[in-house]
C-alpha atoms as a PDB file:
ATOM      1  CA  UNK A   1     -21.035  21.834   1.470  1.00  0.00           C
ATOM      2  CA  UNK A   2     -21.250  19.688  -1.926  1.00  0.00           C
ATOM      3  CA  UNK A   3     -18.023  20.838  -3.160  1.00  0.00           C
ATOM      4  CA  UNK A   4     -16.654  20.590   0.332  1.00  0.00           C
ATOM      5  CA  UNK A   5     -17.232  16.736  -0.059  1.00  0.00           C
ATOM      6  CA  UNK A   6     -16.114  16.659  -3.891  1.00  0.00           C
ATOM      7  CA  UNK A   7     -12.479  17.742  -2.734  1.00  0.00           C
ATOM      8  CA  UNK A   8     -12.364  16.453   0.538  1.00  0.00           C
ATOM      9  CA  UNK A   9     -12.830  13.036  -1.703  1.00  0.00           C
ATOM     10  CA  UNK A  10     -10.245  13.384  -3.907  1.00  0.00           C
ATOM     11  CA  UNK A  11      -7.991  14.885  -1.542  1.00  0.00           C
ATOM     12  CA  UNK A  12      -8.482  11.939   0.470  1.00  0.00           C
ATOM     13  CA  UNK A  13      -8.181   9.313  -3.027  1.00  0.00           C
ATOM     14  CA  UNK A  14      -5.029  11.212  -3.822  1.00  0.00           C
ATOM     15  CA  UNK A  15      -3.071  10.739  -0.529  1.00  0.00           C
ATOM     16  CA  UNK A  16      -4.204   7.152  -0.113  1.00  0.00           C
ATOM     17  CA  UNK A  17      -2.841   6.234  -3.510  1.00  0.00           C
ATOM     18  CA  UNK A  18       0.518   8.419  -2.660  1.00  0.00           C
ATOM     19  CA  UNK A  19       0.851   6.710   1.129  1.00  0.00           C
ATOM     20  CA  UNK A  20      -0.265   2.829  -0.639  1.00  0.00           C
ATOM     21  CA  UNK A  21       2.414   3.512  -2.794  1.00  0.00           C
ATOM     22  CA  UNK A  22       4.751   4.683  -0.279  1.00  0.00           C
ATOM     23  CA  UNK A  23       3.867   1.586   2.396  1.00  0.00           C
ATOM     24  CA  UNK A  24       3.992  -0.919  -0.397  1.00  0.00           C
ATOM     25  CA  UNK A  25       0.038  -1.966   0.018  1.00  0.00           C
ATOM     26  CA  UNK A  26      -1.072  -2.813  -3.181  1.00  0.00           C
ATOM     27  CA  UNK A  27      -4.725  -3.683  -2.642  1.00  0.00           C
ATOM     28  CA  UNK A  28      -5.547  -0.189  -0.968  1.00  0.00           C
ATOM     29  CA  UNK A  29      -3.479   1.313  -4.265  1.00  0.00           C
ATOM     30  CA  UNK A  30      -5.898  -0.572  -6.243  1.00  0.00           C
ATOM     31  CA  UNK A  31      -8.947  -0.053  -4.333  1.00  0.00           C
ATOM     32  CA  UNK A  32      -7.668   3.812  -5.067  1.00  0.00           C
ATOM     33  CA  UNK A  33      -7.957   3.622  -8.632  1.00  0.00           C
ATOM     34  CA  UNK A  34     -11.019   2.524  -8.749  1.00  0.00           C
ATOM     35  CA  UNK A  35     -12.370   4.982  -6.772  1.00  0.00           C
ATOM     36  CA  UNK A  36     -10.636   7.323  -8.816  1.00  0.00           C
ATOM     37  CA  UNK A  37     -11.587   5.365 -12.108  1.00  0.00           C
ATOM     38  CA  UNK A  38     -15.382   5.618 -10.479  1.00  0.00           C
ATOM     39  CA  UNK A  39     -15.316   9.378 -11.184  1.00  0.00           C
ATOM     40  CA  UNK A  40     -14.534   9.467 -14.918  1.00  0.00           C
ATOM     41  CA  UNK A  41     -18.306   8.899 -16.239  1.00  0.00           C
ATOM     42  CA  UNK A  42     -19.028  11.846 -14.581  1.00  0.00           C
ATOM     43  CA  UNK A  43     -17.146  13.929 -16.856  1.00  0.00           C
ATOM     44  CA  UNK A  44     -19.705  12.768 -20.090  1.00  0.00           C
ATOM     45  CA  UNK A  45     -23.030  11.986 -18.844  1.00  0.00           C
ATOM     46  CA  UNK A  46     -25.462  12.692 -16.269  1.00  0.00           C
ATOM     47  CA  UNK A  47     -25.413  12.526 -12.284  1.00  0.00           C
ATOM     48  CA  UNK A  48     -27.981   9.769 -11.967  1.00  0.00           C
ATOM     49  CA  UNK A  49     -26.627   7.354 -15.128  1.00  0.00           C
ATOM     50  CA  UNK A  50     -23.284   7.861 -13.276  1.00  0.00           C
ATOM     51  CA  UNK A  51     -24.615   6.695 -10.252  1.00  0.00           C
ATOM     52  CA  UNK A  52     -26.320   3.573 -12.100  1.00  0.00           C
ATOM     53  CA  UNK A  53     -23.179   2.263 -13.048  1.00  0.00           C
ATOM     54  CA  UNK A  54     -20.978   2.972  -9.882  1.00  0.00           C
ATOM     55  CA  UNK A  55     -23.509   1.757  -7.294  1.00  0.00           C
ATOM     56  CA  UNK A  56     -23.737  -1.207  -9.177  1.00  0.00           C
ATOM     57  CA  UNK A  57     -20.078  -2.117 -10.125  1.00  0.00           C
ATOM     58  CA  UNK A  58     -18.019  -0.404  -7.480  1.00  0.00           C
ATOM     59  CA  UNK A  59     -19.202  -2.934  -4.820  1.00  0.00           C
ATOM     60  CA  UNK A  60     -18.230  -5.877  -6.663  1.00  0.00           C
ATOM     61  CA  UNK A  61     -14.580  -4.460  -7.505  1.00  0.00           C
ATOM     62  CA  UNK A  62     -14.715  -4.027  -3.644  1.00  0.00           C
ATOM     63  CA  UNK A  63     -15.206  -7.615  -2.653  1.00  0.00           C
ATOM     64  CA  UNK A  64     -13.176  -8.872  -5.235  1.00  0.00           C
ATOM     65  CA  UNK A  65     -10.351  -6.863  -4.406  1.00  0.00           C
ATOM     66  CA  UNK A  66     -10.486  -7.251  -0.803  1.00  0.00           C
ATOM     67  CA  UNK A  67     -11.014 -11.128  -0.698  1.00  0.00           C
ATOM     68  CA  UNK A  68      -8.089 -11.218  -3.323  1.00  0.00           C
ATOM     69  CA  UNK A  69      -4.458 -11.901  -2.396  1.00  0.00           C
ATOM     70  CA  UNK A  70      -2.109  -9.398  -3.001  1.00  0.00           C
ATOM     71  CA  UNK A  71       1.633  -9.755  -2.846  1.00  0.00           C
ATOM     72  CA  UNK A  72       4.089  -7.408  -1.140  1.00  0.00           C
ATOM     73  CA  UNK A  73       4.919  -5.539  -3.928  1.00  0.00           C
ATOM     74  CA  UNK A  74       2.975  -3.691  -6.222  1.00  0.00           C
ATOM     75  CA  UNK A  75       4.370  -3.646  -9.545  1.00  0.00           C
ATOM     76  CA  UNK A  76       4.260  -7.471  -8.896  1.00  0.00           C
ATOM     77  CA  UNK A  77       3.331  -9.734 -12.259  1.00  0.00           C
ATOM     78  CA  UNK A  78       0.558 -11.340  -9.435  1.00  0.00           C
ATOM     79  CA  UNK A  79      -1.225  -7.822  -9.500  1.00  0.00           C
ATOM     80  CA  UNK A  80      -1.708  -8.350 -13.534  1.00  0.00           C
ATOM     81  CA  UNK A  81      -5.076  -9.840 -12.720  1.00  0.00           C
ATOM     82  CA  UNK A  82      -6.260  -6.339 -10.614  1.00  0.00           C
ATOM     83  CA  UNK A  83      -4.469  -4.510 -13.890  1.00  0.00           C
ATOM     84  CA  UNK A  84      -6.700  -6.324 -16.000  1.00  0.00           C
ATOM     85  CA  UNK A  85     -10.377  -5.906 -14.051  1.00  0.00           C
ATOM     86  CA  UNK A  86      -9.275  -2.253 -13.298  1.00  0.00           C
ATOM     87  CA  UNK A  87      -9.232  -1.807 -17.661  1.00  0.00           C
ATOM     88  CA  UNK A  88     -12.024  -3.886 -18.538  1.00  0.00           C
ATOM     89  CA  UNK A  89     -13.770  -1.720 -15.868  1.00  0.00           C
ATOM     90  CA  UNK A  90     -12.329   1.158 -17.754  1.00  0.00           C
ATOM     91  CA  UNK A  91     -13.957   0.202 -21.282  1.00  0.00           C
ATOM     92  CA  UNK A  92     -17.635  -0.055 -19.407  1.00  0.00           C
ATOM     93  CA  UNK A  93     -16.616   3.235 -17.810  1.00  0.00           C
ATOM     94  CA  UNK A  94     -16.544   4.371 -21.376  1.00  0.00           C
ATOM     95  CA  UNK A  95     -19.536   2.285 -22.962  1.00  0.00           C
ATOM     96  CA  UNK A  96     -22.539   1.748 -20.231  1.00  0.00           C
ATOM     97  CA  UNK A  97     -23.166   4.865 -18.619  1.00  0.00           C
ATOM     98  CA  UNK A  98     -24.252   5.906 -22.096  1.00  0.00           C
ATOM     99  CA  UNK A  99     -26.209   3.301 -23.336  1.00  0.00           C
ATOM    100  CA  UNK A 100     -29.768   3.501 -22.964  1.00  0.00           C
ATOM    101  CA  UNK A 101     -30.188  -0.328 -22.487  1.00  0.00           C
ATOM    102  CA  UNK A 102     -27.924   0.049 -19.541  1.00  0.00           C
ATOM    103  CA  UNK A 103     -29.967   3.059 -18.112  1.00  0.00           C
ATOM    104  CA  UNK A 104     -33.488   1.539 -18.991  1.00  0.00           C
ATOM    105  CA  UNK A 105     -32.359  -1.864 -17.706  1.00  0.00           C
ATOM    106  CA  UNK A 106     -34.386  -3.708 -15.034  1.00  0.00           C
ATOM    107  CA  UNK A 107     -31.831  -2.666 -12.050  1.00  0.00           C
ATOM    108  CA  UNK A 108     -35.141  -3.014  -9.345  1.00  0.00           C
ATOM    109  CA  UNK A 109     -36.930  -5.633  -8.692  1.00  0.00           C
ATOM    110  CA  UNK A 110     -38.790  -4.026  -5.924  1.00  0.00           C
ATOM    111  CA  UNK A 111     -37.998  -6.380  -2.923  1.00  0.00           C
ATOM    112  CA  UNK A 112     -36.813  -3.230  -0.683  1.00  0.00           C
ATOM    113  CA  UNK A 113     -40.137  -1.603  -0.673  1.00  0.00           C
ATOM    114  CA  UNK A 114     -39.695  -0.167   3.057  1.00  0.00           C
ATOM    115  CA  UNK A 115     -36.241   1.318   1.411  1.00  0.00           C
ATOM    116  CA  UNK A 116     -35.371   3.613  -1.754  1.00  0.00           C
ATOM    117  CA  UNK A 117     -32.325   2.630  -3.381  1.00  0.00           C
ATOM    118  CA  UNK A 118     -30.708   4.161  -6.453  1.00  0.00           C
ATOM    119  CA  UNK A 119     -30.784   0.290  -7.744  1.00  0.00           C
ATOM    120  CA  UNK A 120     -31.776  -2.486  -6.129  1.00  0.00           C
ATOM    121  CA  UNK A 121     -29.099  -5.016  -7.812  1.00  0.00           C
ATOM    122  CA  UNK A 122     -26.328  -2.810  -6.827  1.00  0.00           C
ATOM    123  CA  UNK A 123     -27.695  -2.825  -3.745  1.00  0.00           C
ATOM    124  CA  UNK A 124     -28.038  -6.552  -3.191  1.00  0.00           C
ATOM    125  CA  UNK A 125     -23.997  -6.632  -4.470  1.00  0.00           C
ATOM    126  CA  UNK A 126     -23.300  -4.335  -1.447  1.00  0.00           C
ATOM    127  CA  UNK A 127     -24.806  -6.084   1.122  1.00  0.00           C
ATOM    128  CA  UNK A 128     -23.305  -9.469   0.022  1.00  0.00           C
ATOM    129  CA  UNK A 129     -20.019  -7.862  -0.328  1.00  0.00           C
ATOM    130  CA  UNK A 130     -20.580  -6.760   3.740  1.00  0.00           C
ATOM    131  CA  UNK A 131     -21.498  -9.943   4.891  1.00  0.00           C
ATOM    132  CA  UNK A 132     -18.509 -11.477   3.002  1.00  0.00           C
ATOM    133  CA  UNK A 133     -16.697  -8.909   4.312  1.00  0.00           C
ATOM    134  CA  UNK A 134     -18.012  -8.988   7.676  1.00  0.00           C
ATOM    135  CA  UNK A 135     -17.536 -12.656   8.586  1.00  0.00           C
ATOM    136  CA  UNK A 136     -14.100 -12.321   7.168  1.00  0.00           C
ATOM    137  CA  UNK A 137     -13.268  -9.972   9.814  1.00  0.00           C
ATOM    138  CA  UNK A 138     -14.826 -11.468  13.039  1.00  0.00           C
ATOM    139  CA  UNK A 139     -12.367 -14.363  11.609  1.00  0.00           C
ATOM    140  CA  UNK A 140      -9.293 -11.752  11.526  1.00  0.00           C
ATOM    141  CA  UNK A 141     -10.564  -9.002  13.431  1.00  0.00           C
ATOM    142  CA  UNK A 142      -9.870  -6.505  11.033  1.00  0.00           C
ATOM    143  CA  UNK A 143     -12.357  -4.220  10.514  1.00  0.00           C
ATOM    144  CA  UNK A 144     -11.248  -1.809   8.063  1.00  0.00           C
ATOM    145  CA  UNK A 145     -12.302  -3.624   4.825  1.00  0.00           C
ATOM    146  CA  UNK A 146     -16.029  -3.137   6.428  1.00  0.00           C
ATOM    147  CA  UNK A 147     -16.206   0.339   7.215  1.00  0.00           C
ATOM    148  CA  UNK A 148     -14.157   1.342   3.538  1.00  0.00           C
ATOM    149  CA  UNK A 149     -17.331  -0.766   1.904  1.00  0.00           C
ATOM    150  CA  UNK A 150     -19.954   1.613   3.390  1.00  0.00           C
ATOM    151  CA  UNK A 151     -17.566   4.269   2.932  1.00  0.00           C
ATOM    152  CA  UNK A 152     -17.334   4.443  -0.610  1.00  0.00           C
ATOM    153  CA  UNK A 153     -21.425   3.138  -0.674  1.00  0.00           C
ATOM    154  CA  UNK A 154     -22.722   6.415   1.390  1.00  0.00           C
ATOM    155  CA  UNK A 155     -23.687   8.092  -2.000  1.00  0.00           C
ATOM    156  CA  UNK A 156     -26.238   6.023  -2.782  1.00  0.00           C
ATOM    157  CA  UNK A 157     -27.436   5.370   0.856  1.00  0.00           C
ATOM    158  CA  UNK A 158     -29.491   8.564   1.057  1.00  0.00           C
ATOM    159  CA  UNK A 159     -32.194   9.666  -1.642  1.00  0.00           C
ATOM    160  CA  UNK A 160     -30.846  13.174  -0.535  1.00  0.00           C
ATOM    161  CA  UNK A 161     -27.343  12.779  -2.141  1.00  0.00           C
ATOM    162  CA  UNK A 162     -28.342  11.048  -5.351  1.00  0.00           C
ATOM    163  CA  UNK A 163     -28.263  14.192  -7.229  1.00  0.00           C
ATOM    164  CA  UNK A 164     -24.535  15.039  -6.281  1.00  0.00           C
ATOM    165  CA  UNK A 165     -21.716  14.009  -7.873  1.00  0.00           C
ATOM    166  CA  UNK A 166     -19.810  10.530  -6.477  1.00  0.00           C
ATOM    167  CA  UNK A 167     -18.169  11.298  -3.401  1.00  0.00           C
ATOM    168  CA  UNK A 168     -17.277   8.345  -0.753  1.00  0.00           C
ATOM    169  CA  UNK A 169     -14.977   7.689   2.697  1.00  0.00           C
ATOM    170  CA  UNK A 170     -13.601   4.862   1.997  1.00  0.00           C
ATOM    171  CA  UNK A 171     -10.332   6.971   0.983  1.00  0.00           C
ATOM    172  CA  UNK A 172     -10.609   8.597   4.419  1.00  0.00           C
ATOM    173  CA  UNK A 173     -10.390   5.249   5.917  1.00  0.00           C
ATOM    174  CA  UNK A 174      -7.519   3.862   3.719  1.00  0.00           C
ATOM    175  CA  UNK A 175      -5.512   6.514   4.954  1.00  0.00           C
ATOM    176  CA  UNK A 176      -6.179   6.313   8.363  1.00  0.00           C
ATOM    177  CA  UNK A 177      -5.347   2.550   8.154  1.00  0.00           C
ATOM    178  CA  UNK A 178      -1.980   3.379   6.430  1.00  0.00           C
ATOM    179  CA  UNK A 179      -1.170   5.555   8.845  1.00  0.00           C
ATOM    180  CA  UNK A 180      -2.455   3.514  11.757  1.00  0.00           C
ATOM    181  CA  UNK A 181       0.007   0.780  10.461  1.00  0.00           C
ATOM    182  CA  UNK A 182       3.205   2.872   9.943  1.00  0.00           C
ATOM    183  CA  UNK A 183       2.393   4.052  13.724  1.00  0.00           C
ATOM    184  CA  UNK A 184       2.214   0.958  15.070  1.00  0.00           C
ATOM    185  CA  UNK A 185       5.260  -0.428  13.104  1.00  0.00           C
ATOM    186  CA  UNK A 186       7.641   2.661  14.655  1.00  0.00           C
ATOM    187  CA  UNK A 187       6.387   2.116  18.087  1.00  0.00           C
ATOM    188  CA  UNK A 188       5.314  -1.321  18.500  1.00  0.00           C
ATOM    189  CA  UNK A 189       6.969  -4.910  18.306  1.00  0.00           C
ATOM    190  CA  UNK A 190       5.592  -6.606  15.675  1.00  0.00           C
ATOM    191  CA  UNK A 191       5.595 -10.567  16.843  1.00  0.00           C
ATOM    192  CA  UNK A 192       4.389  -9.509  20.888  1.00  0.00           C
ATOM    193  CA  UNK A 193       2.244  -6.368  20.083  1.00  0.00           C
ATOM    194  CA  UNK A 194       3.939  -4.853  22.877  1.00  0.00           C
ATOM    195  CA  UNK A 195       5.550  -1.230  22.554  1.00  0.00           C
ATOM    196  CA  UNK A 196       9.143  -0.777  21.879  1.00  0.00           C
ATOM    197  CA  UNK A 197      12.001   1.123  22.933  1.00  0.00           C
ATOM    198  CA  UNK A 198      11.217   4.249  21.018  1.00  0.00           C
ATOM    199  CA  UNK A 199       7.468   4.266  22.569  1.00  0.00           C
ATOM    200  CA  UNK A 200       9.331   3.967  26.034  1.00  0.00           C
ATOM    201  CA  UNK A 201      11.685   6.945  25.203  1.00  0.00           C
ATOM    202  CA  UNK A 202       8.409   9.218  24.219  1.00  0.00           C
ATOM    203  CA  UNK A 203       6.825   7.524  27.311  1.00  0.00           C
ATOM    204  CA  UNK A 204       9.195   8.454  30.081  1.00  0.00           C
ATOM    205  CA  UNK A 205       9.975  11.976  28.149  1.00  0.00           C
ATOM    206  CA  UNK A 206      10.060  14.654  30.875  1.00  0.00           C
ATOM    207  CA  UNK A 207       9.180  12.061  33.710  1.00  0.00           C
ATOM    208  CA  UNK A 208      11.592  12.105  36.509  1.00  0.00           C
ATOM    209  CA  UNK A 209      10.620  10.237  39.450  1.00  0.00           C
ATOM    210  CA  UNK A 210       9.660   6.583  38.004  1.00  0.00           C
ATOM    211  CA  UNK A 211      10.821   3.290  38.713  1.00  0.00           C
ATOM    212  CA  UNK A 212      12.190   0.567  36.070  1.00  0.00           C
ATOM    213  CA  UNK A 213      12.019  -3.293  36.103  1.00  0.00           C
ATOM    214  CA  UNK A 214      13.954  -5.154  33.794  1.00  0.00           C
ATOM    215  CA  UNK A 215      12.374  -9.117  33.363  1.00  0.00           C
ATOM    216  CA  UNK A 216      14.976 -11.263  31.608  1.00  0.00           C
ATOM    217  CA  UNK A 217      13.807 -14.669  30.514  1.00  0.00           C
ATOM    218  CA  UNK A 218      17.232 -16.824  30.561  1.00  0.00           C
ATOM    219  CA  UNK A 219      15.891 -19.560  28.110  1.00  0.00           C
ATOM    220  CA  UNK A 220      15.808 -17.214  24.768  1.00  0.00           C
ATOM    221  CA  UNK A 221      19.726 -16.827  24.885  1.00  0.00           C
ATOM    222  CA  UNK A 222      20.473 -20.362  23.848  1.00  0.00           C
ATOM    223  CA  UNK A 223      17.024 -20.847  22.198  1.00  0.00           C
ATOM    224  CA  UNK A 224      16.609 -21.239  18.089  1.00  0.00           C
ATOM    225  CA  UNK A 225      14.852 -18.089  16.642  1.00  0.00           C
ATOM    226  CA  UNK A 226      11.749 -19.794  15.715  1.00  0.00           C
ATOM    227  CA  UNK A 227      11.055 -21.368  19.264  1.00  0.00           C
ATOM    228  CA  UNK A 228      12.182 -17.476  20.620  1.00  0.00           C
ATOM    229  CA  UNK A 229       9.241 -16.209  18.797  1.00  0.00           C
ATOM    230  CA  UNK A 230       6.649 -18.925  20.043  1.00  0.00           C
ATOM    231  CA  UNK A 231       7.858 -18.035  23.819  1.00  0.00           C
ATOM    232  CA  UNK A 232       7.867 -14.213  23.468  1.00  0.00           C
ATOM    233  CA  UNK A 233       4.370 -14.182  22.187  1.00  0.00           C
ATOM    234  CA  UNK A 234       3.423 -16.593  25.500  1.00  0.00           C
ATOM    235  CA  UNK A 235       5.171 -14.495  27.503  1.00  0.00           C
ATOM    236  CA  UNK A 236       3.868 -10.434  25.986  1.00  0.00           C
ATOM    237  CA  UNK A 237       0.057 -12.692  26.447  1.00  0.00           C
ATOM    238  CA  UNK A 238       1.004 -13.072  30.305  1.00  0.00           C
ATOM    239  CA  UNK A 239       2.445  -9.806  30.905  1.00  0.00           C
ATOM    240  CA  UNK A 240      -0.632  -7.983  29.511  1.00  0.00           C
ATOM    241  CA  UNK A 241      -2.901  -8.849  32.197  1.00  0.00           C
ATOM    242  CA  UNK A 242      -0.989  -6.587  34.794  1.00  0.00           C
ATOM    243  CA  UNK A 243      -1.209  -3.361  35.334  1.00  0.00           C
ATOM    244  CA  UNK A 244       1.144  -1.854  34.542  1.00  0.00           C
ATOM    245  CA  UNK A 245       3.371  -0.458  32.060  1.00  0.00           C
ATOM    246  CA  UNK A 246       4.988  -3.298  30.100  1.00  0.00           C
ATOM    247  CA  UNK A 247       8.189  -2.261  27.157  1.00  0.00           C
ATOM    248  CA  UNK A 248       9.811  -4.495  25.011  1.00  0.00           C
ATOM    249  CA  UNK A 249      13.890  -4.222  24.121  1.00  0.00           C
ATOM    250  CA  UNK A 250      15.211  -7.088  21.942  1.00  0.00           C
ATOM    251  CA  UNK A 251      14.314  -9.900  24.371  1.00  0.00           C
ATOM    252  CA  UNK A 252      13.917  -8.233  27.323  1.00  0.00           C
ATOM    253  CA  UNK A 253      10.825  -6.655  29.211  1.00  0.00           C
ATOM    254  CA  UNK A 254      10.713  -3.178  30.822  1.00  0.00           C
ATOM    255  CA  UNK A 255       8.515  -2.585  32.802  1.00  0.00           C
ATOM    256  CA  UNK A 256       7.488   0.822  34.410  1.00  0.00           C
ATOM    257  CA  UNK A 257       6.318   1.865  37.480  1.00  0.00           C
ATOM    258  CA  UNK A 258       5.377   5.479  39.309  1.00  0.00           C
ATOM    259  CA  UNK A 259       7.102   4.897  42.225  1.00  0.00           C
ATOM    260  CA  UNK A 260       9.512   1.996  44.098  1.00  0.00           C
ATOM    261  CA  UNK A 261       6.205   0.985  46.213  1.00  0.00           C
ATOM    262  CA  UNK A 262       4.402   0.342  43.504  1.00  0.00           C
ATOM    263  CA  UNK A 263       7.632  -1.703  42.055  1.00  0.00           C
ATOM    264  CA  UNK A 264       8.028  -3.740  44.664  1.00  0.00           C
ATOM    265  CA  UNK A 265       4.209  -4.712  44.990  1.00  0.00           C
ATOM    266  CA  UNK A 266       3.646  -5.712  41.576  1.00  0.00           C
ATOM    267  CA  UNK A 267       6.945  -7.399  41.058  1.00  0.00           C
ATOM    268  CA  UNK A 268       6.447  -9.472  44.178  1.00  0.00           C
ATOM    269  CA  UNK A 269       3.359 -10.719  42.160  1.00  0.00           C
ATOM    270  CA  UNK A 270       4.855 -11.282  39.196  1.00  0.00           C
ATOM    271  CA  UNK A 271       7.153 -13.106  40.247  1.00  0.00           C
ATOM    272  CA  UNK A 272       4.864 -15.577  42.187  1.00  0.00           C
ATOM    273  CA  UNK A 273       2.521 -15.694  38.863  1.00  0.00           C
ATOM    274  CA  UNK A 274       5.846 -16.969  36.584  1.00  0.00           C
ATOM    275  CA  UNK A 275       7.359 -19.285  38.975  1.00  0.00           C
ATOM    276  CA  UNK A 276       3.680 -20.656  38.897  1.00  0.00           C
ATOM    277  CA  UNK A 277       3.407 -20.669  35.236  1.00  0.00           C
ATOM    278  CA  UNK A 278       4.318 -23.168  32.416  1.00  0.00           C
ATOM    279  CA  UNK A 279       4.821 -22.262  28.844  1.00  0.00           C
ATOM    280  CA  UNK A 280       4.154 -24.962  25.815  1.00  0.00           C
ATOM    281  CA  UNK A 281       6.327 -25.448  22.932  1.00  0.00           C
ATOM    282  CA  UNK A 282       5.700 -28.309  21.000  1.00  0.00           C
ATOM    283  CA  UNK A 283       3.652 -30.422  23.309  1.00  0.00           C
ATOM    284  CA  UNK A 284       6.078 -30.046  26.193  1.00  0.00           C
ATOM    285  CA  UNK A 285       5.424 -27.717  29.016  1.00  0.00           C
ATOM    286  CA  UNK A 286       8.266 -26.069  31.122  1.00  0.00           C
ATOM    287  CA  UNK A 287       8.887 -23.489  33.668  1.00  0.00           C
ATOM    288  CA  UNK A 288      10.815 -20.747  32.725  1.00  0.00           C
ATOM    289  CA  UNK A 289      14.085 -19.852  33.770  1.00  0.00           C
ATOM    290  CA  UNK A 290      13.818 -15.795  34.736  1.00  0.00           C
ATOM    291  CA  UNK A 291      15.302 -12.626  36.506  1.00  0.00           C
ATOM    292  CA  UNK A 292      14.286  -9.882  38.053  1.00  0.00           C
ATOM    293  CA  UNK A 293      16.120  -6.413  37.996  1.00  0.00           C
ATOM    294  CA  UNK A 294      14.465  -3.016  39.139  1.00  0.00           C
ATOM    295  CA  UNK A 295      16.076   0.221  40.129  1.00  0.00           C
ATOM    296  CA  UNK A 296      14.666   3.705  40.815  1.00  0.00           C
ATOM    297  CA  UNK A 297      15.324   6.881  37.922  1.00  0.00           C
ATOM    298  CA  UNK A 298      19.125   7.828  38.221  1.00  0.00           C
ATOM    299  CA  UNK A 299      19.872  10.298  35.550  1.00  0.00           C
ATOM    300  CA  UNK A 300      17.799   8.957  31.952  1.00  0.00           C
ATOM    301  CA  UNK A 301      16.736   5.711  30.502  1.00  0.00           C
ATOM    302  CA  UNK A 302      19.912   4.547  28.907  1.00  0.00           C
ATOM    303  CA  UNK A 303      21.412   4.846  32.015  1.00  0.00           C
ATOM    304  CA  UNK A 304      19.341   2.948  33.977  1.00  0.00           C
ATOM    305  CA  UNK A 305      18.875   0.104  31.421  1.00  0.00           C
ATOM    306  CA  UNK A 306      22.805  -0.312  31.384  1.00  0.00           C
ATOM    307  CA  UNK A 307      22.667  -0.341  35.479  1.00  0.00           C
ATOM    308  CA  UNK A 308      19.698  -2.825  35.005  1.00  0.00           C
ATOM    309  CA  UNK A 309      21.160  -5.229  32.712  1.00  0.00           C
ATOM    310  CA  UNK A 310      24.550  -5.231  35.149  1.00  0.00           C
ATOM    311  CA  UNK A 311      22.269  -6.457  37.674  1.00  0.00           C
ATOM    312  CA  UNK A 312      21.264  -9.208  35.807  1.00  0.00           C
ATOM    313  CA  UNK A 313      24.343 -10.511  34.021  1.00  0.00           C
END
């Protein structure tokens, strides 16, 4: 089970540094390295002076790392600062785990006495990296930064593992996160959050009998892109709360149905809810300008989303 975990680790650190690389994201590549970096004293000293100097360093690369902006690109002359704490992290690698004032240093100060902890001051780094990290994501709601912390803290969690080499999740978590993203870029639209055209093809795979309602909002034609984008996202946040389900191609919504009763029920109330309805854009509210297309499954999606938009133009 031990070695189990000591692969399944590094599997984990080596596809997470391949698919950061591959995405572009170059604080998870970083955060990679020095999980990967956090396995070299291992090689040269004991389990437990290893631990010592991960558990109390690791966090704080963590924190930094994540609160830290990174630019798009990795190889980016911004990233020399992450370059430069990964190597000075390097040359401790090298120097503390073997020092005996490092090991014999006063790491505990006893305040967790209703907890054991490998050391106490690597544990107080840990939990003020997760309420940094915490509060930062209630603000963003992304939680990912979070669970990675306790991920790659689990080691030293449980007096049980202390003897076993590092292992952590957080690489588990990274790659999940990656792969999370590169799903949601293919099949959703990045400003509205809605899916796009190739989630509707997978959707509708293999379904015959469905119906298809195409909304066309006539303002966005003639509208500058930056005031598009402001009414798109008002309009995807009104579309969400029916039930139903809701496609979008370029600047149109597609809507989807099971059958034409359904359609016609739920358009009927969509319509009422947008003539109803103002959207804001700079101060100013107006009603929008909109049609209405729908038309029962007649041989494929492309098809009917030509028939649909002859309807409306």
């Amino acid at each position: 089970m031990v070695e189990i975990l000591l692969i399944l680790s590094l599997i984990f650190e080596l596809l997470a540094l391949a698919l950061s690389l591959y995405f572009s994201n170059a604080r998870i590549f970083f955060l990679t390295l020095a999980l990967l970096g956090a396995k070299i004293p291992y090689l040269f000293t004991s389990v437990l002076q290893a631990h010592l100097f991960v558990s109390l360093f690791l966090p704080f690369v963590f924190l930094i790392f994540f609160l830290k902006k990174f630019p798009a690109k990795i190889f980016d002359r911004a990233n020399l600062s992450a370059i430069l704490l990964l190597a000075f992290m390097g040359i401790l690698v090298l120097i503390l785990p073997q020092n005996t004032h490092f090991v014999s240093a006063a790491l505990n100060f006893e305040i967790f006495n209703f907890f054991e902890t490998i050391n106490e001051l690597g544990f107080i780094i840990f939990l003020s990296s997760g309420l940094f990290l915490g509060l930062k994501a209630l603000r963003n709601l992304e939680f990912y930064p979070i669970v990675a912390l306790v991920g790659m803290y689990v080691n030293f969690l449980f007096e049980k593992t202390w003897e076993i080499k590092y292992y952590e999740f957080a690489s588990a978590v990274f790659c999940f996160y990656l792969l999370q993203n590169a799903y949601k870029a293919l099949f959703y639209d990045a400003l509205t959050k809605l899916p796009n055209q190739k989630k509707l093809e997978f959707f509708l795979k293999n379904k015959e009998s469905y119906t298809l309602a195409l909304l066309h909002f006539c303002e966005l034609q003639s509208t500058k892109e930056s005031y598009k984008k402001l009414i798109l996202k008002q309009i995807a946040k009104i579309l969400k709360r029916f039930r139903c389900q809701i496609f979008i191609l370029n600047d149109d919504f597609i809507l989807v149905f099971k059958d034409k009763n359904a359609a016609l029920h739920h358009l009927a109330y969509l319509e009422s809810t947008l003539k109803n309805t103002h959207l804001s854009l700079e101060g100013e509210e107006f009603k929008p300008d909109f049609k209405i297309a729908w038309q029962e499954n007649e041989g494929g999606l492309m098809q009917n989303l030509t028939s649909l938009k002859k309807q409306i133009f």
